[in-house]
C-alpha atoms as a PDB file:
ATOM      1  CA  UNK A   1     -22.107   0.306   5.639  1.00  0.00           C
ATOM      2  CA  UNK A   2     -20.820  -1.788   8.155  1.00  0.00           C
ATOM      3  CA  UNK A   3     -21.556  -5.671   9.011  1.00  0.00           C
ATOM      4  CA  UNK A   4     -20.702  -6.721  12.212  1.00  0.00           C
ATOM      5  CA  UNK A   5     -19.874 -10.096  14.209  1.00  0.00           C
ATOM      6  CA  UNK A   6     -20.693  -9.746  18.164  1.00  0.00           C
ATOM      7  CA  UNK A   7     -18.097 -11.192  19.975  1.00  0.00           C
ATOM      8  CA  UNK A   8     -18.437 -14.453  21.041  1.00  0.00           C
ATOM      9  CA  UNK A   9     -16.347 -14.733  24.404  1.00  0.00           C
ATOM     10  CA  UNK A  10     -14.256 -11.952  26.186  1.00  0.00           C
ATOM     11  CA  UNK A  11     -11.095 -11.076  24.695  1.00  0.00           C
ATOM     12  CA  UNK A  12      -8.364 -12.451  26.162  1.00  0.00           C
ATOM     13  CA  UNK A  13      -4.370 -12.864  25.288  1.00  0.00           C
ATOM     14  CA  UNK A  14      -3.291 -10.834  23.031  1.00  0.00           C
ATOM     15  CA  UNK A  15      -6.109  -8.582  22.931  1.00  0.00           C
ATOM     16  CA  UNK A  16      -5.251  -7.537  26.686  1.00  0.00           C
ATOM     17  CA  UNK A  17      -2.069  -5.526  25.144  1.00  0.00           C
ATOM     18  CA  UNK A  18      -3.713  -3.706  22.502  1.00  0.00           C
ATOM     19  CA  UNK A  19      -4.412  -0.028  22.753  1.00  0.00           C
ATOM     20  CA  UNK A  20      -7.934   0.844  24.763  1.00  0.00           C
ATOM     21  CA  UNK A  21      -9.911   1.662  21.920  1.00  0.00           C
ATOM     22  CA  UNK A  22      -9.312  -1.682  20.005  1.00  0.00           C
ATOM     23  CA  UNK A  23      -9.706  -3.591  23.295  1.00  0.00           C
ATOM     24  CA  UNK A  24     -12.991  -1.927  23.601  1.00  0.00           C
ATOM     25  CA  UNK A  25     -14.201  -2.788  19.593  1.00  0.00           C
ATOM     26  CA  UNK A  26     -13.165  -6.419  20.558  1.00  0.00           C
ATOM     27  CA  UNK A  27     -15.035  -6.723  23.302  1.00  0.00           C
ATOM     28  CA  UNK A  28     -18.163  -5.963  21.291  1.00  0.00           C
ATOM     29  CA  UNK A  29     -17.335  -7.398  18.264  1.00  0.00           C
ATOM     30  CA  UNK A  30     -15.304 -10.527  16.503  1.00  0.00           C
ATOM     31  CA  UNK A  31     -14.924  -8.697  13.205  1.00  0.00           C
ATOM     32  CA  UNK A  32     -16.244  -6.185  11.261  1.00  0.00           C
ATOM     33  CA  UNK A  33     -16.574  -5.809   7.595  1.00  0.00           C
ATOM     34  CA  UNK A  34     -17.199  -2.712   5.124  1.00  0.00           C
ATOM     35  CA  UNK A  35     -18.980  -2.116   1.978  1.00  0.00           C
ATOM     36  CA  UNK A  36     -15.311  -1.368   0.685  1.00  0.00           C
ATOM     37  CA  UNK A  37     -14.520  -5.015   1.440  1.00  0.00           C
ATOM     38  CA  UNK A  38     -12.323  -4.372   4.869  1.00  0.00           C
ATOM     39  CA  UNK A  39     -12.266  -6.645   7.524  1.00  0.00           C
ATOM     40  CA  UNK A  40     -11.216  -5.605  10.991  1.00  0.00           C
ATOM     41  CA  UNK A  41     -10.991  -8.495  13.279  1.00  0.00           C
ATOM     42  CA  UNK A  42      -9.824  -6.819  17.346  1.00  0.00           C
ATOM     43  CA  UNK A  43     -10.446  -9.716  19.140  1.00  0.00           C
ATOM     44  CA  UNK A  44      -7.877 -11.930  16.910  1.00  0.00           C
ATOM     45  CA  UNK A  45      -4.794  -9.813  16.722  1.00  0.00           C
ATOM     46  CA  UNK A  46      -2.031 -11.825  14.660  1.00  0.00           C
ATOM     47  CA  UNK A  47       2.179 -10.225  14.867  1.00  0.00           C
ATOM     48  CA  UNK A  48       2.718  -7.767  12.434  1.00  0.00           C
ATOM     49  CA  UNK A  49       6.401  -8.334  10.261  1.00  0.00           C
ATOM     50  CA  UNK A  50       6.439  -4.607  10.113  1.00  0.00           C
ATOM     51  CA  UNK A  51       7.500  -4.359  13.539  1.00  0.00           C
ATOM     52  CA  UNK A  52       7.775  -6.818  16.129  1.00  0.00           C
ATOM     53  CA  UNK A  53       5.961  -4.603  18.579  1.00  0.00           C
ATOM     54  CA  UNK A  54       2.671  -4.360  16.549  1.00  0.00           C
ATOM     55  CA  UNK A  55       0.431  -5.958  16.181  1.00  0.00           C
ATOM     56  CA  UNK A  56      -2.433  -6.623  12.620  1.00  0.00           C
ATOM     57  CA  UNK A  57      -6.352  -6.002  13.390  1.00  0.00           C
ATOM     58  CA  UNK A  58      -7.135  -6.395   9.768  1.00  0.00           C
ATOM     59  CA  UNK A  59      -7.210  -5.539   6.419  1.00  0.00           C
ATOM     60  CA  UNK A  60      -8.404  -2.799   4.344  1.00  0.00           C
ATOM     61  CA  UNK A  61      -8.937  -5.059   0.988  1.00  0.00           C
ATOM     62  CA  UNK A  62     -10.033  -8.483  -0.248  1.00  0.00           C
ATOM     63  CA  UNK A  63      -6.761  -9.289  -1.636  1.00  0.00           C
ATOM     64  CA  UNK A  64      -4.907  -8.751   2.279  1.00  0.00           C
ATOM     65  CA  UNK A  65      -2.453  -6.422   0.541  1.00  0.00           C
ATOM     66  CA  UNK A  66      -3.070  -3.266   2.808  1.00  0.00           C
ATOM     67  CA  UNK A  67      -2.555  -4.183   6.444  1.00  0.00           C
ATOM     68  CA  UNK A  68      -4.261  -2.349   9.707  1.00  0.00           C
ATOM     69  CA  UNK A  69      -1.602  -2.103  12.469  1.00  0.00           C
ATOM     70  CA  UNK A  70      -1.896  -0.837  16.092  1.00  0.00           C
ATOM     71  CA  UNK A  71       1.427  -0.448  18.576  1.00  0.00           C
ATOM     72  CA  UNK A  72      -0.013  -0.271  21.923  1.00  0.00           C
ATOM     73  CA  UNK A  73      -0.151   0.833  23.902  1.00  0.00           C
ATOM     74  CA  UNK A  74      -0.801   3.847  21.225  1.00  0.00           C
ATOM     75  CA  UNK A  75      -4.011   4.445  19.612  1.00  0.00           C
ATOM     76  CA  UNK A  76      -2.547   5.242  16.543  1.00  0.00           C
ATOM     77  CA  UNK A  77      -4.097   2.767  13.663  1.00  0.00           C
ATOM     78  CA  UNK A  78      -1.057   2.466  10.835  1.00  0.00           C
ATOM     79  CA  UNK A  79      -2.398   1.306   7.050  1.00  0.00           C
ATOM     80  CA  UNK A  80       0.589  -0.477   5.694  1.00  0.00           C
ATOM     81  CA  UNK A  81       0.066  -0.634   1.587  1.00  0.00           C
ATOM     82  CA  UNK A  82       3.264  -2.893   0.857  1.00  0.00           C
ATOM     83  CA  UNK A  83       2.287  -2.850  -2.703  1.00  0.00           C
ATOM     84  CA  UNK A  84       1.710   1.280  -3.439  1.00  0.00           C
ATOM     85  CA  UNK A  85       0.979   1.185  -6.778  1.00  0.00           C
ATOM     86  CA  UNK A  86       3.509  -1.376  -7.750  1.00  0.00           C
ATOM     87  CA  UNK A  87       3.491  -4.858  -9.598  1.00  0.00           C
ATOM     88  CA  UNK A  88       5.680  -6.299  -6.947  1.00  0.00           C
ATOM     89  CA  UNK A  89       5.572  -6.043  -2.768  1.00  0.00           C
ATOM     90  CA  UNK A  90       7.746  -3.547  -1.241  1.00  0.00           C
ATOM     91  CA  UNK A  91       9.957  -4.215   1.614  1.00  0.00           C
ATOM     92  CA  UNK A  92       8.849  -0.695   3.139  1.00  0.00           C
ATOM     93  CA  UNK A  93       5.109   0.022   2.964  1.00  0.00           C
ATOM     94  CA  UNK A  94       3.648   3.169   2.402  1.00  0.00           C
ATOM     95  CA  UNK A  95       2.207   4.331   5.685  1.00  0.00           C
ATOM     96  CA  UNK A  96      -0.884   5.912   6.529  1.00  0.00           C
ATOM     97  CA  UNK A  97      -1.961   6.855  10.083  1.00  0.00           C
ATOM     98  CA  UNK A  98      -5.121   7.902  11.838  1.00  0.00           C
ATOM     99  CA  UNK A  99      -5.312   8.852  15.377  1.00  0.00           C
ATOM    100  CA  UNK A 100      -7.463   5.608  16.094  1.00  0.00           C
ATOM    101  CA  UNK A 101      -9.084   2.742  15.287  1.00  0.00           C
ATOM    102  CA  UNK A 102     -12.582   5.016  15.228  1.00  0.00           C
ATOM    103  CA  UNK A 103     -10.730   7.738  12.874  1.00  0.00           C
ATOM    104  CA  UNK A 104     -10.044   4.792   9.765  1.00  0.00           C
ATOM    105  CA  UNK A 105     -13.066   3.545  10.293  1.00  0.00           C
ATOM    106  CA  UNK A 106     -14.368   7.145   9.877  1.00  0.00           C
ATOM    107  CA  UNK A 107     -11.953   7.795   6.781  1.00  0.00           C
ATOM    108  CA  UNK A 108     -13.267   4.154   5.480  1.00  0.00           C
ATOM    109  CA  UNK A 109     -16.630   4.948   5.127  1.00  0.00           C
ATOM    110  CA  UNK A 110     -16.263   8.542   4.070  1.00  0.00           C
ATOM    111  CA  UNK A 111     -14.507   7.078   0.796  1.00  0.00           C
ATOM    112  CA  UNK A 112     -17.112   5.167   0.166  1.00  0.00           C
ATOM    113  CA  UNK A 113     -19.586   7.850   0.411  1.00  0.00           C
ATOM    114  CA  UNK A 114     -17.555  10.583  -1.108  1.00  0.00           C
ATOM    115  CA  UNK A 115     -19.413  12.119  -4.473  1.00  0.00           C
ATOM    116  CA  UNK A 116     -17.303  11.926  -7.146  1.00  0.00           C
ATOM    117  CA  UNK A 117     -15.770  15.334  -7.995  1.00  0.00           C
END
């Protein structure tokens, strides 16, 4: 399930160099949240330390330990986990990628549907 917060204003600033897709999301909504406790926020992008050229739309837990990462002007969402398993934070994350913004979401909720085996 998803809760959403319509977008207040139209994007502008930094939201003008994100990939079309995300620029899109933001101009419809101010953040989203999932039942799995993610929060997307496209229309308040904040520099990413993973690279200097990318940018964080969110997170994919409560605890902000798995960061959501575009590159525009590439669709390509990146899920940065810079804990993997581990007691302390990583200097590398592990990286997952999805072919956009619409594809984790997707993924997202399909986890949280998915009957248990």
């Amino acid at each position: 399930m998803l809760e959403a917060e319509p977008a207040k204003e139209v994007p502008t600033g930094l939201v003008q160099v994100l990939p079309d897709t995300v620029r899109l999301l933001a101009a419809e909504y101010e953040a989203i949240h999932t039942t799995g406790g993610s929060k997307l926020f496209p229309g308040s992008p904040e520099s990413s330390s993973w690279n200097p050229n990318c940018y964080r739309i969110g997170w994919e837990d409560e605890d902000e330990i798995v960061e959501l990462v575009v590159c525009p002007p590439d669709d390509t969402v990146y899920e940065l986990d810079w804990w993997a398993g581990s007691v302390e934070k990583s200097e590398n994350p592990k990286v997952s990628r999805y072919p956009s913004i619409y594809h984790w979401i997707a993924y997202d909720f399909a986890l949280l549907t998915e009957e248990p085996q």
